[in-house]
N, C-alpha and C. Protein backbone atom coordinates (compact mmCIF):
# COMPACT_ATOMS: atom_id res chain seq x y z
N UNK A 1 2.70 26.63 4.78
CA UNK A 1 1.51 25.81 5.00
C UNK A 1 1.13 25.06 3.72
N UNK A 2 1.10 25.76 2.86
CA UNK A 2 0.73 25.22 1.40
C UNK A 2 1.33 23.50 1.06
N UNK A 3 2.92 23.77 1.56
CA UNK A 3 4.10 22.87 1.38
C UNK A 3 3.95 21.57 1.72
N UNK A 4 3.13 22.04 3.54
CA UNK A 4 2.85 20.51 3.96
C UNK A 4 1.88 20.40 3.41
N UNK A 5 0.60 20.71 3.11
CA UNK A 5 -0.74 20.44 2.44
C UNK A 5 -0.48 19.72 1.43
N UNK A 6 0.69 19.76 0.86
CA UNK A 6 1.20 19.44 -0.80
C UNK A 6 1.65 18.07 -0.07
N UNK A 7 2.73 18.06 0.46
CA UNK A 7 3.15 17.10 1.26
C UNK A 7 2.42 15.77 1.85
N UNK A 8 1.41 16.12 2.57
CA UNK A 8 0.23 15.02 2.84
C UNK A 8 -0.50 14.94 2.24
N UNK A 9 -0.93 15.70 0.86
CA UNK A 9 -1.85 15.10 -0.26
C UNK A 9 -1.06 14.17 -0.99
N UNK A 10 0.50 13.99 -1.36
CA UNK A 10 1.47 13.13 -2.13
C UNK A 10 1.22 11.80 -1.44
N UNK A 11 1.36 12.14 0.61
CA UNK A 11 1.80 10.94 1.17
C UNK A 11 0.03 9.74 0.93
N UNK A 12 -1.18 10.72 0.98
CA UNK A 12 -2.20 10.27 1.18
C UNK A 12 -2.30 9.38 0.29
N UNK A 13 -2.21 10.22 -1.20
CA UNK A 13 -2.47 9.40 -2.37
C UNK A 13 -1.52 8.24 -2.99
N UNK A 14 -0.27 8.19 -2.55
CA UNK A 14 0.27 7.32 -2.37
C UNK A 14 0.11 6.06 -1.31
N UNK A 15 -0.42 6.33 0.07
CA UNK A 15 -1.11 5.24 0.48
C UNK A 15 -2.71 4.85 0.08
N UNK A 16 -2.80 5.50 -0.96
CA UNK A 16 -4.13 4.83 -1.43
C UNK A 16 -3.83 4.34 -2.55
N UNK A 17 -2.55 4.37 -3.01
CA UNK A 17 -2.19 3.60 -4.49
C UNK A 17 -2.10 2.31 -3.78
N UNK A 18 -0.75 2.17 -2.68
CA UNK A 18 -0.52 1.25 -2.05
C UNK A 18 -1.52 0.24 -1.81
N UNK A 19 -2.94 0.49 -0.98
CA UNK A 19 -3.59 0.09 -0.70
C UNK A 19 -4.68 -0.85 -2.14
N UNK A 20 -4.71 0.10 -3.11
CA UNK A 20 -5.28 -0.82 -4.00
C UNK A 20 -5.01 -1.72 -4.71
N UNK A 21 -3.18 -1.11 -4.60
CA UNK A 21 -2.47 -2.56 -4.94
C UNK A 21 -2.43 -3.93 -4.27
N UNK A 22 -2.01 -3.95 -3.29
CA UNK A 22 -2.66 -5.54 -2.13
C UNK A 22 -3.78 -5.65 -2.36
N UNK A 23 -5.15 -4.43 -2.28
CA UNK A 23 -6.16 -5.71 -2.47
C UNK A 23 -6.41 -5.99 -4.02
N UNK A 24 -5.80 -5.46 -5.15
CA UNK A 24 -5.59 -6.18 -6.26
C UNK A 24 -4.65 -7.72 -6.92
N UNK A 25 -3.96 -7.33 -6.04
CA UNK A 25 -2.80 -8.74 -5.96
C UNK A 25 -2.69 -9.72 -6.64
N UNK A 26 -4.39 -10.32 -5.97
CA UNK A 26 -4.66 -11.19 -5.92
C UNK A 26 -4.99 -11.68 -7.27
N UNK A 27 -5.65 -11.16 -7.90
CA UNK A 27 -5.57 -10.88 -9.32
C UNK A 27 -4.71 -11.24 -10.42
N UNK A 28 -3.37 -10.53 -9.88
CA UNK A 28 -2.41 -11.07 -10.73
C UNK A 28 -1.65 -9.38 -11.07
N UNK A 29 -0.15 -9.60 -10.76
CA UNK A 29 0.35 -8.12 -10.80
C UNK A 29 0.15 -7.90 -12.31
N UNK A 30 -0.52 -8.03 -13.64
CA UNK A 30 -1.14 -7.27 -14.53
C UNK A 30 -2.14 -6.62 -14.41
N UNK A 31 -2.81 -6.86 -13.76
CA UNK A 31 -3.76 -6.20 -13.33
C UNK A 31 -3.62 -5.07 -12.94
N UNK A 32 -2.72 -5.42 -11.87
CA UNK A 32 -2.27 -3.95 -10.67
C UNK A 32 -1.95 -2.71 -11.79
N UNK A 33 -0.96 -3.34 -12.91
CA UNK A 33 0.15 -2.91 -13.85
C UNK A 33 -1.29 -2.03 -14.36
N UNK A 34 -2.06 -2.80 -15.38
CA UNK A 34 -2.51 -2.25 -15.96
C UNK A 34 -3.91 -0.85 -15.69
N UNK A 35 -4.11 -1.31 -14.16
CA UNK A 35 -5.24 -0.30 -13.72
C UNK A 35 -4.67 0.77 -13.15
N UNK A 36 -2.76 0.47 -12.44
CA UNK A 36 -2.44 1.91 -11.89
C UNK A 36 -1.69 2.20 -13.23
N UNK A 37 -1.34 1.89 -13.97
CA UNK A 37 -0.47 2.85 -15.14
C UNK A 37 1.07 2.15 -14.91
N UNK A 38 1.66 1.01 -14.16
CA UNK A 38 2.64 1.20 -13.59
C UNK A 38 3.30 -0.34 -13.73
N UNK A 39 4.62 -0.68 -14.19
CA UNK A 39 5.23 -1.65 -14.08
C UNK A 39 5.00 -2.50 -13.05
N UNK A 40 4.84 -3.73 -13.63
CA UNK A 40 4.80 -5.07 -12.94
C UNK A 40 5.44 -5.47 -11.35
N UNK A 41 6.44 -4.93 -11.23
CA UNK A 41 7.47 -4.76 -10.32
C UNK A 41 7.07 -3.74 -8.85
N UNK A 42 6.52 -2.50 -9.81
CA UNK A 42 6.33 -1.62 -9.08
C UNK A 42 5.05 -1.69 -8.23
N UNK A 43 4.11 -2.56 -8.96
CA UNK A 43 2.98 -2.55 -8.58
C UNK A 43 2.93 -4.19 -6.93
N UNK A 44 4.02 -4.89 -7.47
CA UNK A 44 4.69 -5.65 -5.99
C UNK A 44 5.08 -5.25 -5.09
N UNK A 45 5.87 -3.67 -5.13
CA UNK A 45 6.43 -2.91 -4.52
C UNK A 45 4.97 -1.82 -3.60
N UNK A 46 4.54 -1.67 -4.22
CA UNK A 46 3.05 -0.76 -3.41
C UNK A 46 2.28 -2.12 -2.32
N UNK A 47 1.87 -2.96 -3.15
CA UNK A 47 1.44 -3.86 -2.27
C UNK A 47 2.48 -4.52 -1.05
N UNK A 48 3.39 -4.45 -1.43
CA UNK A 48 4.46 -4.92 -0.32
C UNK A 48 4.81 -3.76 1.12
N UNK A 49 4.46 -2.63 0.83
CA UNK A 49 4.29 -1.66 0.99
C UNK A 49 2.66 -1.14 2.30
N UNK A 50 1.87 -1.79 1.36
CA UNK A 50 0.54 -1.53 1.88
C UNK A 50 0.51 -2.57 3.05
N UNK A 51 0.99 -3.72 3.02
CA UNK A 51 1.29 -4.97 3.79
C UNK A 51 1.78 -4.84 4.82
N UNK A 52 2.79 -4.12 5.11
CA UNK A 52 3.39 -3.68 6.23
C UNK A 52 2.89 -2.76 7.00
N UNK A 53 1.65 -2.37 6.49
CA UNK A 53 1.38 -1.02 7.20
C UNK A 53 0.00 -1.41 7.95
N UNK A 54 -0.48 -2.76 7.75
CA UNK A 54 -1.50 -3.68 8.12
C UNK A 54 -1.49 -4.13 9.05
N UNK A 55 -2.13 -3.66 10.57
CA UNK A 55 -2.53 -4.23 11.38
C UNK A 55 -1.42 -4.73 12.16
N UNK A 56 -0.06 -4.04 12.85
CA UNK A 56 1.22 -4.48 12.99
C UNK A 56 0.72 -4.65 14.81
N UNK A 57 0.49 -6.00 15.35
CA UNK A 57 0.47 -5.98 16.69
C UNK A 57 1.51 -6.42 17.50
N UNK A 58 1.33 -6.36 18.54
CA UNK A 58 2.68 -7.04 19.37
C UNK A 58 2.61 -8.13 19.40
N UNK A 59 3.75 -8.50 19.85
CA UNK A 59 3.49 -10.05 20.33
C UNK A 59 2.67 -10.51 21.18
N UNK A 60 3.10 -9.73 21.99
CA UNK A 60 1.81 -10.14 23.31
C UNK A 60 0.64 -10.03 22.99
N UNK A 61 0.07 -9.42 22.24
CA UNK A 61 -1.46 -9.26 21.53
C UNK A 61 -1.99 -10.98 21.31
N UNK A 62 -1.41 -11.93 20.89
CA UNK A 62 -1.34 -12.70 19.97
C UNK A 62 -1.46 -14.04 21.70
N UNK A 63 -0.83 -13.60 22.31
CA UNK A 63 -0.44 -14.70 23.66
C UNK A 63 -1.30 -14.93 24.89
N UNK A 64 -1.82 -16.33 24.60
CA UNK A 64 -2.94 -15.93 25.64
C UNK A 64 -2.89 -15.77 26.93
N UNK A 65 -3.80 -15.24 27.72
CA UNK A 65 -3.42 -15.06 29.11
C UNK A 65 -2.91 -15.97 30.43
C-alpha cells in the first residue's frame, strides 16, 4: 500500500509541475527554467506534456447538429 501511495504522490506532483509549466510558458521557457530548478528544454517538455492532457474532446463534440 505504501508503494502505490508513493506512486501517486510522484505521478500527482509531477502533473502539477507539468501544469505550471504551460501556464508559465508564456513567459518565456527561463522562467519555467528558473522557478522549477530545471533546463530550458525540460521545462518545454512538462508544458508539452500538460497540453495534451487538456481538455481532449471528440470530434463530434466540436460538429454541429
Amino acid at each position: 500500500l505504501g508503494e502505490l501511495v508513493g506512486k501517486y504522490r510522484r505521478a500527482h506532483d509531477r502533473w502539477i509541475l507539468d501544469a505550471e509549466a504551460a501556464r508559465l510558458l508564456p513567459m518565456g521557457p527561463e522562467v519555467v527554467a528558473e522557478r522549477q530548478q530545471c533546463h530550458k528544454a525540460t521545462a518545454y517538455r512538462r508544458a508539452h506534456r500538460a497540453l495534451k492532457r487538456v481538455a481532449q474532446f471528440p470530434l463530434s463534440a466540436t460538429i454541429p447538429a
